[in-house]
N, C-alpha and C. Protein backbone atom coordinates (compact mmCIF):
# COMPACT_ATOMS: atom_id res chain seq x y z
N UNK A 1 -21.99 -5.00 -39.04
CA UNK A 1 -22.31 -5.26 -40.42
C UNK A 1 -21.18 -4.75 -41.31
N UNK A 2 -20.85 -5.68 -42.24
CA UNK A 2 -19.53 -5.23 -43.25
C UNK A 2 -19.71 -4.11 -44.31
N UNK A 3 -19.23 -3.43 -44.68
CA UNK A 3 -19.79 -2.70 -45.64
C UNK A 3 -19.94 -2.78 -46.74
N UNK A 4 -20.25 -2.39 -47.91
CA UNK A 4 -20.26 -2.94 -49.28
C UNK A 4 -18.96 -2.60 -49.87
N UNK A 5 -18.78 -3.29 -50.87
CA UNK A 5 -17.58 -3.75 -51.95
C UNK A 5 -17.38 -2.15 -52.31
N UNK A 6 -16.12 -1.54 -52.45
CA UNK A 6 -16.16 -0.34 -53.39
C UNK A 6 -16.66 0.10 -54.66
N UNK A 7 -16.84 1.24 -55.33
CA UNK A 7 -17.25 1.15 -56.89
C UNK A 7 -15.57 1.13 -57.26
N UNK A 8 -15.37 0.56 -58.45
CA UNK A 8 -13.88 0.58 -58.97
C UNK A 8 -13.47 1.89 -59.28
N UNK A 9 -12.73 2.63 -59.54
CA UNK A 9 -12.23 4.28 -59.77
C UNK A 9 -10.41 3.90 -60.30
N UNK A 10 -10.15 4.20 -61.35
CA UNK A 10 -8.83 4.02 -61.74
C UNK A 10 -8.87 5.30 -62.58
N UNK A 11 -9.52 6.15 -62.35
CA UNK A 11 -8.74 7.79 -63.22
C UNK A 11 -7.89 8.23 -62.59
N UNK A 12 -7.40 8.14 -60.94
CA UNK A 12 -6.49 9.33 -60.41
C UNK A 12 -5.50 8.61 -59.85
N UNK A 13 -4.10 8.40 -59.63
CA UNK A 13 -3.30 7.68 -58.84
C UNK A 13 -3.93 7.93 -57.21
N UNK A 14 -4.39 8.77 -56.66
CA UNK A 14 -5.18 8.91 -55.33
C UNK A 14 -6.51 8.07 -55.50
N UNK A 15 -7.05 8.13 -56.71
CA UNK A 15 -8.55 7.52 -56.39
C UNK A 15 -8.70 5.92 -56.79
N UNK A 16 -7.04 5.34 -57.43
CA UNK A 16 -6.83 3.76 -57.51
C UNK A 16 -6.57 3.50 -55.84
N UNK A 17 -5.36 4.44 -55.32
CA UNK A 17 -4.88 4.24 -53.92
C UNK A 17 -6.58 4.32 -53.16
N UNK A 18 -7.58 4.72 -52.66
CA UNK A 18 -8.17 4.82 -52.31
C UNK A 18 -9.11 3.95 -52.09
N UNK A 19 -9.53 2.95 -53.80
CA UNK A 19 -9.97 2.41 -54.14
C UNK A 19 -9.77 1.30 -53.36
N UNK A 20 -8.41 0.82 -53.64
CA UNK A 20 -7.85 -0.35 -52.74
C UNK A 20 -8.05 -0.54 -51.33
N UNK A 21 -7.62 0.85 -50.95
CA UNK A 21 -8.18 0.92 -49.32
C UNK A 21 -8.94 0.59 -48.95
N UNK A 22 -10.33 0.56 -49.48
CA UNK A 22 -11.46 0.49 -49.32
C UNK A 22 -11.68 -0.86 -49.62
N UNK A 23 -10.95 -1.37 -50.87
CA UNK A 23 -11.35 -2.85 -50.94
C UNK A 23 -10.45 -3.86 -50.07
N UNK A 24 -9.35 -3.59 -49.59
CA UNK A 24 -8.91 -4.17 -48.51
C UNK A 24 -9.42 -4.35 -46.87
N UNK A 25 -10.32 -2.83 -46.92
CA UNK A 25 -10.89 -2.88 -45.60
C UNK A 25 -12.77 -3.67 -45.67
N UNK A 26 -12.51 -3.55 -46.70
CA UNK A 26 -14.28 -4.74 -47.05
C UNK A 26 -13.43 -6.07 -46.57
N UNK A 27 -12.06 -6.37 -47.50
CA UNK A 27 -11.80 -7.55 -47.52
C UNK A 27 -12.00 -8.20 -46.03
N UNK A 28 -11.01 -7.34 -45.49
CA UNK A 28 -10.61 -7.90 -43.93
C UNK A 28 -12.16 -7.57 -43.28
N UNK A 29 -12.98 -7.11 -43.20
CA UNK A 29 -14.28 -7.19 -42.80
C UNK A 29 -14.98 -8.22 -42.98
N UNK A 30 -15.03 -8.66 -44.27
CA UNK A 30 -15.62 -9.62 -44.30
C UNK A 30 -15.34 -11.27 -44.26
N UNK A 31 -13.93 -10.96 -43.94
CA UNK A 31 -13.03 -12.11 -43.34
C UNK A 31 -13.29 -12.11 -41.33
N UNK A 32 -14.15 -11.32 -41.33
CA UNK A 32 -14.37 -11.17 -39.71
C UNK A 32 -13.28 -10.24 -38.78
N UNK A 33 -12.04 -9.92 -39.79
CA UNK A 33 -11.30 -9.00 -39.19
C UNK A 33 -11.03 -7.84 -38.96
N UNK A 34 -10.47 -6.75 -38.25
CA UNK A 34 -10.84 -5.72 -38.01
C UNK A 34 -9.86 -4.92 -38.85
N UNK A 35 -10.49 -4.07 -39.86
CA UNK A 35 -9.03 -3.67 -40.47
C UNK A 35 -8.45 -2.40 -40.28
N UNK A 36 -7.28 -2.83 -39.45
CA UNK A 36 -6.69 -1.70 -39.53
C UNK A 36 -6.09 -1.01 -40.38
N UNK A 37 -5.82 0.15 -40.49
CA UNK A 37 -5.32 1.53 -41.30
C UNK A 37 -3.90 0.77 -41.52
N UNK A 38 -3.22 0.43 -40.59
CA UNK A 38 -1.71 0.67 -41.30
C UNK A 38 -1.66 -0.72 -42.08
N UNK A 39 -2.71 -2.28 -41.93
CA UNK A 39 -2.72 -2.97 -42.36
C UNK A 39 -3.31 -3.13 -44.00
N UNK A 40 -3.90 -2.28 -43.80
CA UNK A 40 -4.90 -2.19 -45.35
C UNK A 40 -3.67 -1.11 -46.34
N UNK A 41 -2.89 0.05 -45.51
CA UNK A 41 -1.79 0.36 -46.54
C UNK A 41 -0.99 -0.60 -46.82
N UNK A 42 -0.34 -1.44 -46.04
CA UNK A 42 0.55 -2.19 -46.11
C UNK A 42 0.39 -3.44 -47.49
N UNK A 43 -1.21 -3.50 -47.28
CA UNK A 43 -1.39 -4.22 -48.89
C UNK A 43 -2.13 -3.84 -49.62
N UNK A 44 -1.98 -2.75 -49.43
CA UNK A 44 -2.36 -1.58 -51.27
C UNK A 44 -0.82 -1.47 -51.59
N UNK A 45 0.21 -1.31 -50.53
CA UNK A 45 1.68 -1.30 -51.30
C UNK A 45 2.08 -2.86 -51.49
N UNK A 46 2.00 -3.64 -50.80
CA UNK A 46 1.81 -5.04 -51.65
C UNK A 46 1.62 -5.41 -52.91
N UNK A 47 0.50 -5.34 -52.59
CA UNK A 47 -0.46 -5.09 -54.57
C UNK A 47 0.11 -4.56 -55.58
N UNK A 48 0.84 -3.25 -55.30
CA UNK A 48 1.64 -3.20 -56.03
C UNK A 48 2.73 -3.24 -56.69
N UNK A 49 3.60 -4.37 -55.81
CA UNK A 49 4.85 -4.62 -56.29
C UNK A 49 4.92 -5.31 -57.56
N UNK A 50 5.88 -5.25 -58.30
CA UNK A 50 6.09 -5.74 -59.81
C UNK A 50 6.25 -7.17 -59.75
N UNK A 51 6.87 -7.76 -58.49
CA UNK A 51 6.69 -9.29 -58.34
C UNK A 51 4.92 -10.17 -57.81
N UNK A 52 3.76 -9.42 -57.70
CA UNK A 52 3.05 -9.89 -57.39
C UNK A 52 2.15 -10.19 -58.79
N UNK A 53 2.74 -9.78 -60.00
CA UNK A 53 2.14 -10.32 -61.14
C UNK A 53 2.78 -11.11 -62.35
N UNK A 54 2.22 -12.09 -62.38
CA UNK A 54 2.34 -12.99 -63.40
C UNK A 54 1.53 -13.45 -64.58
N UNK A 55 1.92 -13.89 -66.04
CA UNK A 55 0.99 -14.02 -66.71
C UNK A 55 0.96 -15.52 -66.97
N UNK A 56 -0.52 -15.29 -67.16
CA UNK A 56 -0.79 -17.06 -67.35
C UNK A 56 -0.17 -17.17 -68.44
N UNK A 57 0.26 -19.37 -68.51
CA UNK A 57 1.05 -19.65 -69.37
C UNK A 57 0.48 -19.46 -70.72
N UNK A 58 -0.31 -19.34 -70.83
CA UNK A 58 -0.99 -19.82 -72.46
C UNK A 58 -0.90 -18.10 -73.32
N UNK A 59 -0.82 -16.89 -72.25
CA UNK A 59 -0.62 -15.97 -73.17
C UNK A 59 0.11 -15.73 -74.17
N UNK A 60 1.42 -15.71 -73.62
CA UNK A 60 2.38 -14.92 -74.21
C UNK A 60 2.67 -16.10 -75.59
N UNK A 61 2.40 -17.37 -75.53
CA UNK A 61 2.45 -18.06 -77.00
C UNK A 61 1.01 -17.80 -77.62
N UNK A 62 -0.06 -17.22 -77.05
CA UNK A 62 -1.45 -16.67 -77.57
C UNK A 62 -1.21 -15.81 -78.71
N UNK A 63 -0.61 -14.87 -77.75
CA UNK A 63 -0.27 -13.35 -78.35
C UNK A 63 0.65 -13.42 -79.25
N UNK A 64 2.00 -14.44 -79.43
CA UNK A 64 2.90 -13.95 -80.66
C UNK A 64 1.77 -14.99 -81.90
N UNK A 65 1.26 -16.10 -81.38
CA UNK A 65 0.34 -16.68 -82.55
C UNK A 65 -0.37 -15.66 -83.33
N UNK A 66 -1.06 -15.00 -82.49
CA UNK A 66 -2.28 -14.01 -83.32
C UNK A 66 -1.16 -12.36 -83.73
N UNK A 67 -0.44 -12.17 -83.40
CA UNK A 67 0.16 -11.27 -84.02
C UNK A 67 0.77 -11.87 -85.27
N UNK A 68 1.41 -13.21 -85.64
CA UNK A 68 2.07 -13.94 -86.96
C UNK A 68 1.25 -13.98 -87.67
N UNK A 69 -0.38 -14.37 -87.13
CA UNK A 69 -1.33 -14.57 -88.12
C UNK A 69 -1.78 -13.14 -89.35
N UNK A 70 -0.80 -11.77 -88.29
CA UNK A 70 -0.95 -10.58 -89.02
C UNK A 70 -2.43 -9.61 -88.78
N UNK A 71 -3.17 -9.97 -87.73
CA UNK A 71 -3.94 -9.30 -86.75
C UNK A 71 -3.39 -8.21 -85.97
N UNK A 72 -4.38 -7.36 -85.85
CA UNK A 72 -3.91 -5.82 -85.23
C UNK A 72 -4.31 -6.01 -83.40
N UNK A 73 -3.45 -6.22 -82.79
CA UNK A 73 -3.79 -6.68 -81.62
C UNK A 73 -3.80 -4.99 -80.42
N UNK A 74 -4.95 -5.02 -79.33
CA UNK A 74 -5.10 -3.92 -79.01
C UNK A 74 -5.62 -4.36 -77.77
N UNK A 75 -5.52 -3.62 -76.17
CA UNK A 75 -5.77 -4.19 -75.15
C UNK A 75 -6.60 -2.73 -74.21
N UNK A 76 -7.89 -2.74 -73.72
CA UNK A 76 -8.78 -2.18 -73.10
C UNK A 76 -8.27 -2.48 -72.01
N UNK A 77 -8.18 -1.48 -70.83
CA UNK A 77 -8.12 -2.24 -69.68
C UNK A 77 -8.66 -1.08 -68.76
N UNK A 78 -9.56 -1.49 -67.35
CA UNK A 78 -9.94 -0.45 -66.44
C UNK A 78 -8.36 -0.45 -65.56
N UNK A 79 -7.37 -0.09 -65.30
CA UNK A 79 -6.36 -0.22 -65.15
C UNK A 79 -5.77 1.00 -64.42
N UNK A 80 -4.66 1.03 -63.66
CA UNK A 80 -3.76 2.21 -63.09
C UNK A 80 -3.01 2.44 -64.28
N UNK A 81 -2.50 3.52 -63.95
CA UNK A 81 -1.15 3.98 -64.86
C UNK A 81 -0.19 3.18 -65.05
N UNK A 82 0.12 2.43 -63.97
CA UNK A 82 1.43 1.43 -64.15
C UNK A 82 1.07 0.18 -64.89
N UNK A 83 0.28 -0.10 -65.45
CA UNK A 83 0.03 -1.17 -65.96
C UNK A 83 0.89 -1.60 -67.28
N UNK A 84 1.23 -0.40 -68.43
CA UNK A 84 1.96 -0.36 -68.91
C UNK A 84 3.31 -0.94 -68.87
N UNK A 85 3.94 -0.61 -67.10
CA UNK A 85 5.30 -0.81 -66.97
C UNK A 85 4.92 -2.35 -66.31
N UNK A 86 4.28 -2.38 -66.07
CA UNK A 86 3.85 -3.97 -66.07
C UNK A 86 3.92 -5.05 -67.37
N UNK A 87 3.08 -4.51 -68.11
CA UNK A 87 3.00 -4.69 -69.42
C UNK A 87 4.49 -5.44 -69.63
N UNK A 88 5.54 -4.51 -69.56
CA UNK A 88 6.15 -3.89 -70.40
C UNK A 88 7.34 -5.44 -69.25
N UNK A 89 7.60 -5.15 -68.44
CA UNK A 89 8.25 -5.90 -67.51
C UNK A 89 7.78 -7.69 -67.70
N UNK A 90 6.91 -7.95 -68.25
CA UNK A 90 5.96 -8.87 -68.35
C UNK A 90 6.22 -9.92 -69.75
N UNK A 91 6.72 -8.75 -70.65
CA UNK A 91 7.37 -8.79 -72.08
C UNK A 91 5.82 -9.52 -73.08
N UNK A 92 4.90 -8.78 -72.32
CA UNK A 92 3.49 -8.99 -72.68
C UNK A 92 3.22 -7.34 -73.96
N UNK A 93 3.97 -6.44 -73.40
CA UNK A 93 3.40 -4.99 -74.15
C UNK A 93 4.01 -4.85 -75.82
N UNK A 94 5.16 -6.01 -75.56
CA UNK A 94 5.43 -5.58 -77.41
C UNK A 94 4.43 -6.35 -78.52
N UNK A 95 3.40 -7.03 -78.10
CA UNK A 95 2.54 -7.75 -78.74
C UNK A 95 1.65 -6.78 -79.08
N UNK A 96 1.22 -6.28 -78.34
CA UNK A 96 0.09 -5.02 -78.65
C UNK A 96 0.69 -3.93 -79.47
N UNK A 97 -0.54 -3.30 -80.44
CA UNK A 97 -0.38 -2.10 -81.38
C UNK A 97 -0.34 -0.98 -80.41
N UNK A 98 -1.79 -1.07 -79.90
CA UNK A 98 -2.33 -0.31 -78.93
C UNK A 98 -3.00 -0.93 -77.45
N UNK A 99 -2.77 0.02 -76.64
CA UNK A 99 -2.89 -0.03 -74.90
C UNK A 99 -3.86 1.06 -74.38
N UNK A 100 -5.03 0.77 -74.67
CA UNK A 100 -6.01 1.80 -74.01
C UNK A 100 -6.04 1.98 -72.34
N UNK A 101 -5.44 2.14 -71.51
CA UNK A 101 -5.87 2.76 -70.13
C UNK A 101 -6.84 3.36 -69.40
N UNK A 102 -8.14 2.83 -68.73
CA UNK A 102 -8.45 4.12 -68.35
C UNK A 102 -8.10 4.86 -67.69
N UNK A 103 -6.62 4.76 -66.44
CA UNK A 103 -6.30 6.18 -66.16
C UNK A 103 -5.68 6.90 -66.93
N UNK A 104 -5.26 6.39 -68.11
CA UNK A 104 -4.74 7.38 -68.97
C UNK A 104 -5.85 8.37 -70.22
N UNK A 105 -6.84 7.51 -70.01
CA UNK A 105 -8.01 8.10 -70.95
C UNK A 105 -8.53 8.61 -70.24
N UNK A 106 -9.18 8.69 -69.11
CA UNK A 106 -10.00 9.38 -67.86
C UNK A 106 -11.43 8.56 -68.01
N UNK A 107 -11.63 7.47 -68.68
CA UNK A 107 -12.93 6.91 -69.17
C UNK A 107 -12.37 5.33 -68.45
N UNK A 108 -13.80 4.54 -67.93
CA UNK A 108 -13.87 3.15 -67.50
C UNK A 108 -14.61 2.57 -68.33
N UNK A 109 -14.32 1.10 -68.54
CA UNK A 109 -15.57 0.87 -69.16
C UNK A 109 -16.72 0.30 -67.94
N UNK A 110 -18.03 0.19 -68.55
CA UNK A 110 -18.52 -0.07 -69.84
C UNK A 110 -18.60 1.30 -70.74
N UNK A 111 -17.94 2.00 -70.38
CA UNK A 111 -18.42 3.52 -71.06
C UNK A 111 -18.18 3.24 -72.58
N UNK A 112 -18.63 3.62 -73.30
CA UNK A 112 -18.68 3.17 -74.46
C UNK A 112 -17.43 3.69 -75.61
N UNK A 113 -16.84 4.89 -75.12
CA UNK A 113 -15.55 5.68 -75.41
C UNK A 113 -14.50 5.15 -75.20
N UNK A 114 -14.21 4.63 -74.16
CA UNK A 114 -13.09 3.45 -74.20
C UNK A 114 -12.99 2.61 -75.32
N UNK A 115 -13.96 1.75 -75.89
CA UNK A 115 -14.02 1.11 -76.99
C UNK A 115 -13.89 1.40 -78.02
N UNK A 116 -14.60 2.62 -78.14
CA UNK A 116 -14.31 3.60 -79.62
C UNK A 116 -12.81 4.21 -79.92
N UNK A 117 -12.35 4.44 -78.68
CA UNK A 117 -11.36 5.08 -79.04
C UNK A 117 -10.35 3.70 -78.87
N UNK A 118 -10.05 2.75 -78.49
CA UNK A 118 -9.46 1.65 -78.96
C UNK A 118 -9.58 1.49 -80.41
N UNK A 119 -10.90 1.44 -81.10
CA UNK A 119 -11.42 1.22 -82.53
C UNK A 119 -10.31 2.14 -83.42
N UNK A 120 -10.70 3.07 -82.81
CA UNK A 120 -10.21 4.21 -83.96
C UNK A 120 -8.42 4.19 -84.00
N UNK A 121 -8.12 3.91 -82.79
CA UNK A 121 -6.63 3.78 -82.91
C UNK A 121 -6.29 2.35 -84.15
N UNK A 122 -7.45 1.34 -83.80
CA UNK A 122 -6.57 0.16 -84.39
C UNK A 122 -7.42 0.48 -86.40
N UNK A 123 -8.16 1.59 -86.24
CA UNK A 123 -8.58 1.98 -87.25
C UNK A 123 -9.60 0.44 -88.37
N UNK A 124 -10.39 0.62 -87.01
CA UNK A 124 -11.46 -0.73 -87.37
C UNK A 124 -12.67 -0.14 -87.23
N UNK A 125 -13.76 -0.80 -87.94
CA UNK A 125 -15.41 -0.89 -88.02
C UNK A 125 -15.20 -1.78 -86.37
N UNK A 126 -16.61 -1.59 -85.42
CA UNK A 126 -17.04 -2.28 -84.18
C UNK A 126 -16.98 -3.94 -85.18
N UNK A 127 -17.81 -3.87 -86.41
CA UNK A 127 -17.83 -4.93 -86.75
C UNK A 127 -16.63 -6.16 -87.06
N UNK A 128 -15.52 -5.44 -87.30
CA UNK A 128 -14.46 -6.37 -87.94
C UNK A 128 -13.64 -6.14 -86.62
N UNK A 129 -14.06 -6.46 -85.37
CA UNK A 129 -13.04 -6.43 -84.23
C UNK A 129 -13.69 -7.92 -83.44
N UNK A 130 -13.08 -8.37 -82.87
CA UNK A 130 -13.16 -9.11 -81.71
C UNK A 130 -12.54 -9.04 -79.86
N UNK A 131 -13.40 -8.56 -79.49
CA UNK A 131 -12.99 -8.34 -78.18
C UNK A 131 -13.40 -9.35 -77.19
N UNK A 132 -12.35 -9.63 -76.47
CA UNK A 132 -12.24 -10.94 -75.00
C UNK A 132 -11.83 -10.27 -74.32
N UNK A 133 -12.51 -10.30 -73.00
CA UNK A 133 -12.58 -9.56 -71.30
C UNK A 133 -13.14 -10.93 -70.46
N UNK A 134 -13.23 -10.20 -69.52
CA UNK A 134 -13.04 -11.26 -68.46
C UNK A 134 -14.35 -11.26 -67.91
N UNK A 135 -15.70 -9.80 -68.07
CA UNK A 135 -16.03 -9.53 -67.40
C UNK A 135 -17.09 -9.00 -68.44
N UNK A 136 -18.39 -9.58 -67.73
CA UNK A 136 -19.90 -10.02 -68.72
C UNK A 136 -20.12 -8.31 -69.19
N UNK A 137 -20.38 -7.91 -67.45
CA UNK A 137 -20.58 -6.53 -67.60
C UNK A 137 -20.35 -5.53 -68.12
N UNK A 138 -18.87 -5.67 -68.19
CA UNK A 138 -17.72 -4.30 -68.42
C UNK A 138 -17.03 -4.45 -69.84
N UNK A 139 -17.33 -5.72 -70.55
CA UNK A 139 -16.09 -5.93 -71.59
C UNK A 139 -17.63 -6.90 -73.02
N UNK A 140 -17.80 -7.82 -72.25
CA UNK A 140 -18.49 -8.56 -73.23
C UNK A 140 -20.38 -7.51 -73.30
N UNK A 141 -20.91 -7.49 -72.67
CA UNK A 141 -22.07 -6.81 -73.17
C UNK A 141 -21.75 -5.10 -74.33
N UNK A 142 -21.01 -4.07 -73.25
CA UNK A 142 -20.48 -3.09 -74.09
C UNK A 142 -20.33 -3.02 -75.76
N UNK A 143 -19.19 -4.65 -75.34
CA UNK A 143 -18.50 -4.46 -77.02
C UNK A 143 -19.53 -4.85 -77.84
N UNK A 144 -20.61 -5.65 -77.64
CA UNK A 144 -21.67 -6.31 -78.49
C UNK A 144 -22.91 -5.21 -79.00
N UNK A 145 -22.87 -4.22 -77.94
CA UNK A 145 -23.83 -3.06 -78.00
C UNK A 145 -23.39 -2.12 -79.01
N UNK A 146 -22.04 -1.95 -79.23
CA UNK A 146 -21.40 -1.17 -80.38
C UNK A 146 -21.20 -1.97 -81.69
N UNK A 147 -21.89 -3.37 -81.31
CA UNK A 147 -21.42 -4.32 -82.82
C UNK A 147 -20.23 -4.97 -83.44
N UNK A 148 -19.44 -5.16 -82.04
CA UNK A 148 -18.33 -5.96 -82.08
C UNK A 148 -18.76 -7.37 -82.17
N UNK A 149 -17.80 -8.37 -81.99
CA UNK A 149 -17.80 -9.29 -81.77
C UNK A 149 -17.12 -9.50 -80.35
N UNK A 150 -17.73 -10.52 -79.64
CA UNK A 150 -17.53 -10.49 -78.01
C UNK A 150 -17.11 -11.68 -77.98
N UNK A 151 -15.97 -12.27 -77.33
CA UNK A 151 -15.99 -13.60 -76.19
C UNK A 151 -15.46 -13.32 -74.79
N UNK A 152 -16.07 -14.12 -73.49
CA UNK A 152 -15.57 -13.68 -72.42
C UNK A 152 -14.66 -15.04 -71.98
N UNK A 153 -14.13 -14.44 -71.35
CA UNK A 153 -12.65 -15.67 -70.56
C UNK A 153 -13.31 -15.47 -69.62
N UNK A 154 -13.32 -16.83 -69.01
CA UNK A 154 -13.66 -17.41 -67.53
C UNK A 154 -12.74 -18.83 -67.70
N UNK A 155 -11.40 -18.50 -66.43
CA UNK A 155 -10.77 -19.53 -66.29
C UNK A 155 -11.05 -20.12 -65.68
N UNK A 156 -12.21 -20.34 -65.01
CA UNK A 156 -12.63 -21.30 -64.17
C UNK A 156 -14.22 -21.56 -64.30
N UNK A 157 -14.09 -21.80 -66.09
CA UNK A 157 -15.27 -22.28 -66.32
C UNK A 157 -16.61 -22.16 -65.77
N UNK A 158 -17.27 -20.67 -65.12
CA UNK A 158 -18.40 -20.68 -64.62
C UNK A 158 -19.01 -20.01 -66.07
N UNK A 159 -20.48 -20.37 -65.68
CA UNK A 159 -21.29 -19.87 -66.77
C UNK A 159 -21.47 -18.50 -66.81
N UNK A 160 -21.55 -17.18 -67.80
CA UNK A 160 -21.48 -16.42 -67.68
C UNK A 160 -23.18 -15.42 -68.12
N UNK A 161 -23.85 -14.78 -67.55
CA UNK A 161 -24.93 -14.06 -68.18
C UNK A 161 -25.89 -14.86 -69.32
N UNK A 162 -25.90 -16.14 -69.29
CA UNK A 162 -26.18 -16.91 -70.08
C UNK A 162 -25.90 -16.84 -71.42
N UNK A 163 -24.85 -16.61 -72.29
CA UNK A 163 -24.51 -16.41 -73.31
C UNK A 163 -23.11 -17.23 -73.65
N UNK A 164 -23.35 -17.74 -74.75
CA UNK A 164 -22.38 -18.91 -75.17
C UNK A 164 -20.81 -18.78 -75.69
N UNK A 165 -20.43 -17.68 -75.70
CA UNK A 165 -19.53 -17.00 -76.02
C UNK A 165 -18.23 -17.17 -74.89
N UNK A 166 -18.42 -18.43 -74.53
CA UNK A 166 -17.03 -18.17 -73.34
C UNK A 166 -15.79 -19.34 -73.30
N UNK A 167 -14.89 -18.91 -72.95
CA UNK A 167 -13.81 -19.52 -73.15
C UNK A 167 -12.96 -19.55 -72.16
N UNK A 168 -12.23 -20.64 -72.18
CA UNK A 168 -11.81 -21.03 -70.65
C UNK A 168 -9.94 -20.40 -70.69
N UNK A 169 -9.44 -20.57 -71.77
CA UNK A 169 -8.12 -19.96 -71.87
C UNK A 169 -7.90 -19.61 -73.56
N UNK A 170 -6.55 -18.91 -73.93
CA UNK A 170 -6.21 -18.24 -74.61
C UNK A 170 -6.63 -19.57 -76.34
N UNK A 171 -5.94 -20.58 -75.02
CA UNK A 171 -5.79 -21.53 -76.52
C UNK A 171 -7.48 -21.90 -77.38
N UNK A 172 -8.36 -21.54 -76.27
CA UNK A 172 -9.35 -21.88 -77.41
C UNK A 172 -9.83 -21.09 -78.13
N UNK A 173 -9.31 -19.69 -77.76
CA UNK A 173 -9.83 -18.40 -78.71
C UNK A 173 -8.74 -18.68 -80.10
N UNK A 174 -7.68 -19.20 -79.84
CA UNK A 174 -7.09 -19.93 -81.08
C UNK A 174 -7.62 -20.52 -82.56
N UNK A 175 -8.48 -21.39 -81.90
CA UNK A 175 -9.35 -22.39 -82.41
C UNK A 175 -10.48 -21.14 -82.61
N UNK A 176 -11.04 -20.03 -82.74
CA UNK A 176 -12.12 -19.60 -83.05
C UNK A 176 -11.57 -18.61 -84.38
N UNK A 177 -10.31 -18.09 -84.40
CA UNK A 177 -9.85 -16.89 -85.04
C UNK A 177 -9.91 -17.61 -86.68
């Protein structure tokens, strides 16, 4: 019997490494394979090479749109430390004001402190913000509970928690701002 999926953990550079381990050895489990130790390191260091990420096309003309429009742009993320130099390599990080982390905050969401303290950096009411995540659980219910405004991205168009708020790419949150 395979074991269950990990809980996510991105506060400690040991407890992201760990994390992975664990979700690599579900992976290959539940691919029917047996996973070995030196195979499951081998792609937690994979994972993290700087060439295994790319950003979809529609961002980076997303992001200089809504920054011209003169919007305070700010990015939540349950994330490692390196995400930044990702960010940053990506030529995705000069768009943003602010870059909330949770390994750099010690908080995940849905915790509700992550959000606040995004707020307070971009020095907004919950109400006059709009937040898009990917993820019903962790990004769109949270922000709505503090009195944001929520939409969730699903690029592959599945329905989400039954709530109408979803969007398939950058360009149609365009069309909503």
């Amino acid at each position: 019997m395979a074991s269950s999926p990990p809980t996510p953990f991105t506060l400690s550079e040991e407890g992201a490494r760990l994390f992975w381990l664990k979700y690599f050895r579900h992976l290959l489990e539940e691919l029917g394979e047996k996973p070995r130790p030196d195979l499951c390191e081998e792609l937690v260091t994979i994972f993290a090479r700087p060439e295994r990420y790319a950003l979809y096309p529609d961002v980076l003309p997303a992001l200089k749109e809504i920054k011209s429009r003169g919007f305070i742009l700010g990015m939540i993320s349950n994330w490692e430390g390196w995400l930044l130099s990702r960010l940053k390599e990506l030529k995705a990080a000069e768009y943003f004001d602010h870059i909330v982390i949770s390994a750099h905050l010690g908080i995940e969401k849905p915790a509700p402190e992550i959000f606040l303290k995004a707020l307070h950096l971009a020095r907004v009411q919950p109400s006059e913000s709009l937040h898009v995540g990917d993820s019903f659980e962790n990004d769109y219910l949270p922000a709505r509970r503090l009195g944001m405004q929520a939409v969730l991205i699903d690029r592959r168009g599945r329905p989400a928690g039954g709530q109408n708020h979803c969007i398939k790419s950058l360009d149609e949150l365009l069309k909503l701002l």
